[in-house]
Every structure is written in C-alpha cells, then in structure tokens.
PDB file of N, CA and C in Angstrom:
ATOM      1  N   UNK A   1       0.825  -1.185   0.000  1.00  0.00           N
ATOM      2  CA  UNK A   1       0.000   0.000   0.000  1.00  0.00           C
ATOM      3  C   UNK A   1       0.874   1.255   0.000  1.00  0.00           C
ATOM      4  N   UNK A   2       0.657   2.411  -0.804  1.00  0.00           N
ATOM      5  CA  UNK A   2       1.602   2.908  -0.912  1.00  0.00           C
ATOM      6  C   UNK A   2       0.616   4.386  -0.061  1.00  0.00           C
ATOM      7  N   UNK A   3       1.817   5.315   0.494  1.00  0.00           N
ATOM      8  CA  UNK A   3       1.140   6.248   1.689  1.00  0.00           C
ATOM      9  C   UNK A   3       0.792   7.476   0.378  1.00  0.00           C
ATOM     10  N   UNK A   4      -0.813   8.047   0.294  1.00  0.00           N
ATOM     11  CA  UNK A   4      -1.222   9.317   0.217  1.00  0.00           C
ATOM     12  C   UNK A   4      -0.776  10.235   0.977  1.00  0.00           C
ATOM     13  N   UNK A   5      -0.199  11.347   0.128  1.00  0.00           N
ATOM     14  CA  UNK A   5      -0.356  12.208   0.951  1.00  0.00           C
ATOM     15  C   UNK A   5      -1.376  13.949  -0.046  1.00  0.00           C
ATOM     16  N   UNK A   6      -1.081  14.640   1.082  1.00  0.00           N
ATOM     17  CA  UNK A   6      -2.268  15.937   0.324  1.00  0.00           C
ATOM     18  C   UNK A   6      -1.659  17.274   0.257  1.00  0.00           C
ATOM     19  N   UNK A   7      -1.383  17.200  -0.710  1.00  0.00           N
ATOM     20  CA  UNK A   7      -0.291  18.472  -1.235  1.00  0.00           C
ATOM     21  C   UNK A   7      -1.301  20.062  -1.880  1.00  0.00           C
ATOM     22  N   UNK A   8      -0.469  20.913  -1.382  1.00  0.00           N
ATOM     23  CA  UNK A   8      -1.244  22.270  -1.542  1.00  0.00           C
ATOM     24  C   UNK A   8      -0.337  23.146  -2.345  1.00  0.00           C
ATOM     25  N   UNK A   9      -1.139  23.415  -3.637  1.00  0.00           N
ATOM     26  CA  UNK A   9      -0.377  24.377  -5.039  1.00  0.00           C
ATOM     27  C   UNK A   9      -1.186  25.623  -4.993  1.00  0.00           C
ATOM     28  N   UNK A  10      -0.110  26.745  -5.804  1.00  0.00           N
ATOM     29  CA  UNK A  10      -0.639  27.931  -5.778  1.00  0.00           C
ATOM     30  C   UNK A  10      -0.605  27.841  -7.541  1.00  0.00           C
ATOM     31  N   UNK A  11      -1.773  28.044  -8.216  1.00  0.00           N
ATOM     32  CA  UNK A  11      -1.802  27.825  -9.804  1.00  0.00           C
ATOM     33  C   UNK A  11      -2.345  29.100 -10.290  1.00  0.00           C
ATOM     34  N   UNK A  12      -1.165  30.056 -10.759  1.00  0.00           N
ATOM     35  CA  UNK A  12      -1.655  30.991 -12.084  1.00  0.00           C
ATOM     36  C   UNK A  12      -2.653  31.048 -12.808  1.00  0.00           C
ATOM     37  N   UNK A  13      -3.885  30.417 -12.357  1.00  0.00           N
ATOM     38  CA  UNK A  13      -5.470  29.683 -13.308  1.00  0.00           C
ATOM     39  C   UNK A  13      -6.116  31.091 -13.346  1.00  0.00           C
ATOM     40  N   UNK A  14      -6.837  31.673 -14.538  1.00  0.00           N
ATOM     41  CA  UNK A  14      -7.643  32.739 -14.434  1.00  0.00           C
ATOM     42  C   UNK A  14      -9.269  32.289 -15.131  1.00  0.00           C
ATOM     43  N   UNK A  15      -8.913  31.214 -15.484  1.00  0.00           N
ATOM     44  CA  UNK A  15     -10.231  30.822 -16.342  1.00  0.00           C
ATOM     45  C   UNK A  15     -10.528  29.549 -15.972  1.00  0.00           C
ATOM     46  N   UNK A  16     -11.793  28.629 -16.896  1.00  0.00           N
ATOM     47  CA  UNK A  16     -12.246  27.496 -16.779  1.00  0.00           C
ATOM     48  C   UNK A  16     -11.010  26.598 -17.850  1.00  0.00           C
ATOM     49  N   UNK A  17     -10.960  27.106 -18.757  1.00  0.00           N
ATOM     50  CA  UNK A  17     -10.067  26.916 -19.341  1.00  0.00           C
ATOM     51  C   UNK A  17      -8.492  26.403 -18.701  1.00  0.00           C
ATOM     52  N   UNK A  18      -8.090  27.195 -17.520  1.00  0.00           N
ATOM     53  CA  UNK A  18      -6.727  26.865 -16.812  1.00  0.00           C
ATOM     54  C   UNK A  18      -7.201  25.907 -15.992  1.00  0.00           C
ATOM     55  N   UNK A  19      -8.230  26.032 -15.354  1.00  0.00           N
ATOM     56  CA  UNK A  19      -8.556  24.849 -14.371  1.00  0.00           C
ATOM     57  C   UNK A  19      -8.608  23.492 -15.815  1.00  0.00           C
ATOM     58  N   UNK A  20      -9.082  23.360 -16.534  1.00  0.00           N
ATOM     59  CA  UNK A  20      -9.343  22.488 -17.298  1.00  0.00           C
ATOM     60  C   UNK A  20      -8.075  21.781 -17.932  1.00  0.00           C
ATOM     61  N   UNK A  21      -6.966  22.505 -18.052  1.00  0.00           N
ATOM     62  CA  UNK A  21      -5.376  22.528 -18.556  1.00  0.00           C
ATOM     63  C   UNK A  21      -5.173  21.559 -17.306  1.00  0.00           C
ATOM     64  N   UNK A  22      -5.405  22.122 -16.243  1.00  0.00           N
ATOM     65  CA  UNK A  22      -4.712  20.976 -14.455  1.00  0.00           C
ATOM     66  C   UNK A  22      -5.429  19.931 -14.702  1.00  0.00           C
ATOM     67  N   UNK A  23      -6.612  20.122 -14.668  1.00  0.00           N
ATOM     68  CA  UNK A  23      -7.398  18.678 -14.488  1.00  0.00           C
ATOM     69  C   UNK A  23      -7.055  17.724 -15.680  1.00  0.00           C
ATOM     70  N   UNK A  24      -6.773  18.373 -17.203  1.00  0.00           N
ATOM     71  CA  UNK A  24      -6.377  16.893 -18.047  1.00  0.00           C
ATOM     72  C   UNK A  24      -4.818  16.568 -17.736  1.00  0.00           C
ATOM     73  N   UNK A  25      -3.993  17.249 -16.943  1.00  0.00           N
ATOM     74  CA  UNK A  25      -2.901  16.838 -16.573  1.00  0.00           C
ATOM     75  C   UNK A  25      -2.933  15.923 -15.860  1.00  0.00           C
ATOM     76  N   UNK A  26      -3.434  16.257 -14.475  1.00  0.00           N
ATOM     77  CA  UNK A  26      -3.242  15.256 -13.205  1.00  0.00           C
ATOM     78  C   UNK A  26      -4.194  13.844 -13.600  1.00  0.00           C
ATOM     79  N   UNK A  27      -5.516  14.382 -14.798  1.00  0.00           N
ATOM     80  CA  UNK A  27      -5.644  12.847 -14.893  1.00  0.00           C
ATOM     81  C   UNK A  27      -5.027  12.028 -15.826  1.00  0.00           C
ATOM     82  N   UNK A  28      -4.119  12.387 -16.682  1.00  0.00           N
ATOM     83  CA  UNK A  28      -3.096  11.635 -17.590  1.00  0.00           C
ATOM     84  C   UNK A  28      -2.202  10.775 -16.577  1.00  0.00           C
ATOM     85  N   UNK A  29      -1.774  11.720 -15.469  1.00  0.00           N
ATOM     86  CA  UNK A  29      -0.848  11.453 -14.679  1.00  0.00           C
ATOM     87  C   UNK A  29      -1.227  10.469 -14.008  1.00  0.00           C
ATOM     88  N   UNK A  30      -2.971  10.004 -13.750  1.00  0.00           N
ATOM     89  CA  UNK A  30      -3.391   8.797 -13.109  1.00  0.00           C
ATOM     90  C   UNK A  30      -3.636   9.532 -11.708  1.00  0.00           C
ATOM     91  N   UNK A  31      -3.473  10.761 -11.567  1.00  0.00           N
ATOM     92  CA  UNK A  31      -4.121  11.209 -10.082  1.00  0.00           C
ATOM     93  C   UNK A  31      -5.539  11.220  -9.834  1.00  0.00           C
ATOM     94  N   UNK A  32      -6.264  10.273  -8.845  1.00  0.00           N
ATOM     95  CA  UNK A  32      -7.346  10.409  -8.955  1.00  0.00           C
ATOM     96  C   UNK A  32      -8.058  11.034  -8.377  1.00  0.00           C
ATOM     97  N   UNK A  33      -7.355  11.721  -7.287  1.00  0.00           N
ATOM     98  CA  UNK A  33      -8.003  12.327  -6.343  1.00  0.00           C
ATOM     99  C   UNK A  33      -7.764  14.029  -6.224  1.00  0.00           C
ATOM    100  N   UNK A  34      -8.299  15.096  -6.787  1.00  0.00           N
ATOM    101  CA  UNK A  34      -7.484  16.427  -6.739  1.00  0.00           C
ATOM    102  C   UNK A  34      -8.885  17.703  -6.414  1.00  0.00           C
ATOM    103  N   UNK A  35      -8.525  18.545  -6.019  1.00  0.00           N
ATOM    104  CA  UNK A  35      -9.607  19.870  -6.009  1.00  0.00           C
ATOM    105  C   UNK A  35      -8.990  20.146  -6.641  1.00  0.00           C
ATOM    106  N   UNK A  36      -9.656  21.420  -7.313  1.00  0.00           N
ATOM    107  CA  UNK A  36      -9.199  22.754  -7.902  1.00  0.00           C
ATOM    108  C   UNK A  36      -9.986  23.956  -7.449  1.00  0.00           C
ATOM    109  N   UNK A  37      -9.833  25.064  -6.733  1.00  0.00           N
ATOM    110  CA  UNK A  37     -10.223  26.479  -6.321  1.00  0.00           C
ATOM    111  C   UNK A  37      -9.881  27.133  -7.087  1.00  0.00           C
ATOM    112  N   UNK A  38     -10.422  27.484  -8.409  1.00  0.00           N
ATOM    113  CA  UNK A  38     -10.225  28.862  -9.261  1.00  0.00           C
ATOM    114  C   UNK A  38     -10.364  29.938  -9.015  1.00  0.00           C
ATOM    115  N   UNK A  39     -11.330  30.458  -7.670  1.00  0.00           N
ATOM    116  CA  UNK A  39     -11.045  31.569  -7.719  1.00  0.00           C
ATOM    117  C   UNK A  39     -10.197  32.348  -6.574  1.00  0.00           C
ATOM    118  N   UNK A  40      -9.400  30.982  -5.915  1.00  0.00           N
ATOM    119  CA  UNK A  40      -8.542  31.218  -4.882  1.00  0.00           C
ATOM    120  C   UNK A  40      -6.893  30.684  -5.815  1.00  0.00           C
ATOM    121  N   UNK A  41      -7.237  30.574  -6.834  1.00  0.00           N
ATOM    122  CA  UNK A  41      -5.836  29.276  -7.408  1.00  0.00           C
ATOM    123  C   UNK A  41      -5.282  28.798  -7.037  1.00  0.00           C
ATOM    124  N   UNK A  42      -6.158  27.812  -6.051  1.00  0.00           N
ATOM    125  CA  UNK A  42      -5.185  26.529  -5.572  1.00  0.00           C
ATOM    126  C   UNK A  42      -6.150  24.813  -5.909  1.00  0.00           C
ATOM    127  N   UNK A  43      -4.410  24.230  -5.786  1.00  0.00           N
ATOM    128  CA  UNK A  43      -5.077  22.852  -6.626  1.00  0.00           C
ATOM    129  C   UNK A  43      -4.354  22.367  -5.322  1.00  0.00           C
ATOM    130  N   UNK A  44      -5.420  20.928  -4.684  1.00  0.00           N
ATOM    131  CA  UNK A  44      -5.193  20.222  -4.140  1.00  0.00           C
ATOM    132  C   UNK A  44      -5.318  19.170  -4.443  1.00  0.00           C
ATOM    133  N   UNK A  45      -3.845  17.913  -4.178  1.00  0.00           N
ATOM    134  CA  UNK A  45      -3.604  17.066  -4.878  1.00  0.00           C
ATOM    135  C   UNK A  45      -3.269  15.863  -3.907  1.00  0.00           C
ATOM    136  N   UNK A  46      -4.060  14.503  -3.763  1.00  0.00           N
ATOM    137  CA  UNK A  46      -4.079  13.705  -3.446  1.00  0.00           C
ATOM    138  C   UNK A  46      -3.306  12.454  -3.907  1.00  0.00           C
ATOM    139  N   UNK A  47      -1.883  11.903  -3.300  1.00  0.00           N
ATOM    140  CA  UNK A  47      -1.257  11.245  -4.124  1.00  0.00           C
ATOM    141  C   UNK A  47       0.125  10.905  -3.654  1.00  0.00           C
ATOM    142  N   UNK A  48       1.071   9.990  -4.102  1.00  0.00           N
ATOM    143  CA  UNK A  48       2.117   8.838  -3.803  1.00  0.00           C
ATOM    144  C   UNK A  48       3.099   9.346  -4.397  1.00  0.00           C
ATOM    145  N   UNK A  49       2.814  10.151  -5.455  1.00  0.00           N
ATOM    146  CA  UNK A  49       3.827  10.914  -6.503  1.00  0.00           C
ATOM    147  C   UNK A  49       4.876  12.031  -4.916  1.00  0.00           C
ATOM    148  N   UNK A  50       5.917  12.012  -6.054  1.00  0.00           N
ATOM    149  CA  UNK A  50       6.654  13.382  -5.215  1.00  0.00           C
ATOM    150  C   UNK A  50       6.410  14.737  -5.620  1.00  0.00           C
ATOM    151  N   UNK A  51       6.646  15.272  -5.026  1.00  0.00           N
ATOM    152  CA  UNK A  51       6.034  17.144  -4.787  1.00  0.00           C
ATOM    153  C   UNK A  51       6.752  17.437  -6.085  1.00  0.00           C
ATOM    154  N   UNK A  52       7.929  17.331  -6.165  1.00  0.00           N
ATOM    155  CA  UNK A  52       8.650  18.023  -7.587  1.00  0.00           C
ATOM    156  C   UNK A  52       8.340  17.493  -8.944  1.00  0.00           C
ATOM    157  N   UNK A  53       7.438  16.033  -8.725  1.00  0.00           N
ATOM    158  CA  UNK A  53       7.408  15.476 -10.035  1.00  0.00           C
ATOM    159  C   UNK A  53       5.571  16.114  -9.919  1.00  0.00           C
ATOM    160  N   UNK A  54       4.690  16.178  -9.574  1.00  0.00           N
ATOM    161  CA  UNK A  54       4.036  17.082  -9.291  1.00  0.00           C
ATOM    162  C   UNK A  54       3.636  18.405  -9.700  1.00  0.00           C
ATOM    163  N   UNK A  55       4.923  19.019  -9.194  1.00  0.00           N
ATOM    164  CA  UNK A  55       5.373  20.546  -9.139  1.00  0.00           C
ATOM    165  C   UNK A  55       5.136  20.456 -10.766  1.00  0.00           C
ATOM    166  N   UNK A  56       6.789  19.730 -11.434  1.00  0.00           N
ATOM    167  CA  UNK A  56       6.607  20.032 -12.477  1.00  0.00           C
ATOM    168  C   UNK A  56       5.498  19.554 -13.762  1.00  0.00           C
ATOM    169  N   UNK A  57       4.868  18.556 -13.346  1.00  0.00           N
ATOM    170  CA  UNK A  57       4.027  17.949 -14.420  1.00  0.00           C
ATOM    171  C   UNK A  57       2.776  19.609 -14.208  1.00  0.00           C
ATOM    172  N   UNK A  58       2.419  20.319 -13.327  1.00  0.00           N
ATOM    173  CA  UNK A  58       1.381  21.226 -13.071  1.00  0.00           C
ATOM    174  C   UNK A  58       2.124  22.386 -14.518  1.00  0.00           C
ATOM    175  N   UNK A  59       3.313  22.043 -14.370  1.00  0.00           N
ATOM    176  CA  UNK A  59       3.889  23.647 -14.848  1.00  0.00           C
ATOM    177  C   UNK A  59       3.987  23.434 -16.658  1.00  0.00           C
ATOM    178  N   UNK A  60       3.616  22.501 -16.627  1.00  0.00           N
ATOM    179  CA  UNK A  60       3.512  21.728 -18.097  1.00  0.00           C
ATOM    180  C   UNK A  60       2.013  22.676 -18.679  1.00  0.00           C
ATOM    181  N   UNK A  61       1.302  22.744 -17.669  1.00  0.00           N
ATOM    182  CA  UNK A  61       0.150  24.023 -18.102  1.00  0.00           C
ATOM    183  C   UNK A  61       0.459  25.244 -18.517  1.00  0.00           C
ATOM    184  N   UNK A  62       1.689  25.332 -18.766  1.00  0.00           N
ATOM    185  CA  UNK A  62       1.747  27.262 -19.123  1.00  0.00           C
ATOM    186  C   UNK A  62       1.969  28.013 -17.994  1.00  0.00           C
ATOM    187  N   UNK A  63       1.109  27.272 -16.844  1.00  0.00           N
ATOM    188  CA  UNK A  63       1.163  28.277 -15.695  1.00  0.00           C
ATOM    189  C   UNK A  63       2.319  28.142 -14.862  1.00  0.00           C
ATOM    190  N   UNK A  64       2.002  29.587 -13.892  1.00  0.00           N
ATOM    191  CA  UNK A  64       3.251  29.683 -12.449  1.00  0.00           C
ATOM    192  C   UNK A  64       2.520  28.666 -12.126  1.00  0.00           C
ATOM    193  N   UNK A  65       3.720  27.971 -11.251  1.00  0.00           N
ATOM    194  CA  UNK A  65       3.179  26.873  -9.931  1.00  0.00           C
ATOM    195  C   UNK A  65       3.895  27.423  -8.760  1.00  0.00           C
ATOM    196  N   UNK A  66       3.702  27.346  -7.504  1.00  0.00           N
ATOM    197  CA  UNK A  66       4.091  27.199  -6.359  1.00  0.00           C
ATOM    198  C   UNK A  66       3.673  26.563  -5.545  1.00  0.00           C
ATOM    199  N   UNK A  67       4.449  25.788  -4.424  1.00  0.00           N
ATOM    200  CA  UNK A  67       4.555  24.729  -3.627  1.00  0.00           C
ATOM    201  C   UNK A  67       3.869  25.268  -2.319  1.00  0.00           C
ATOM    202  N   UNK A  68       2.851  25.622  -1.899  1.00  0.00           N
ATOM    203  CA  UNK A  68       2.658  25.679  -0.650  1.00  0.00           C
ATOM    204  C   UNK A  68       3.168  24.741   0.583  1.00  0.00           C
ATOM    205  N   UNK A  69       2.552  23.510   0.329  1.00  0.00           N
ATOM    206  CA  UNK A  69       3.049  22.678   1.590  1.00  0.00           C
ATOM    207  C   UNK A  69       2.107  21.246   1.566  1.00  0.00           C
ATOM    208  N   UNK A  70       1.994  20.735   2.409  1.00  0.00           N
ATOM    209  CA  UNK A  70       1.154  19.697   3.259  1.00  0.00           C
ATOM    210  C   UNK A  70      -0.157  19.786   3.409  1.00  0.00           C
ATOM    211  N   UNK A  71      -1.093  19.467   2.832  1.00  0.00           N
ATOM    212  CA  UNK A  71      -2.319  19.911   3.722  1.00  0.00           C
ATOM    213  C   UNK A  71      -2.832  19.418   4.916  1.00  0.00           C
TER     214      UNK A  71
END
C-alpha cells in the first residue's frame, strides 16, 4: 500500500479553461483524487507521486506553480 499524501499548489489559473489545462494533466498522470479552487488558485492534490514530479508535471500548463506545503 503505498502512503497518500495531500499536497497544496498555488496555480496561475484565471479561467475554466486553466482549471481544465490541471485537471487533463493530473488525470493523464493517473491522479485520482485532486480539487481545484479557481477563484482562490489553488489545486489540491491527493497522491504517492513526489512534490517536484508534481510541481513540475502542473507547470507543463503554461502556468506559475508554487509549492505551498502539506495539507
């Protein structure tokens, strides 16, 4: 069993459109579990993956990413 954990991003998203860019990412990526807050831009991400592989698969959107933390 491998440990979840719940990671908190700050995402450059201004539209439905940017939220829509994260969400076909993380589900390519096989993440099944994620929020997205567009009008706070943060994506919360449920998952086994590491923060930097993460980090960067988000930034594959065009957008800033930043790492908040842990949730």
């Amino acid at each position: 069993m491998c440990l979840q954990q719940k990671h908190e991003f700050e995402v450059e998203m201004t539209c439905e459109g940017c939220s829509g860019a994260v969400t076909r990412i993380l589900t390519k990526l096989g993440v099944e579990t994620f929020e997205i807050d567009l009008p706070k831009k943060l994506v919360w991400i449920e998952s086994d993956k590491d923060v930097k592989f993460l980090e960067e698969a988000l930034k594959k959107s065009g957008k800033e990413v930043k790492y908040v933390g842990p949730k």
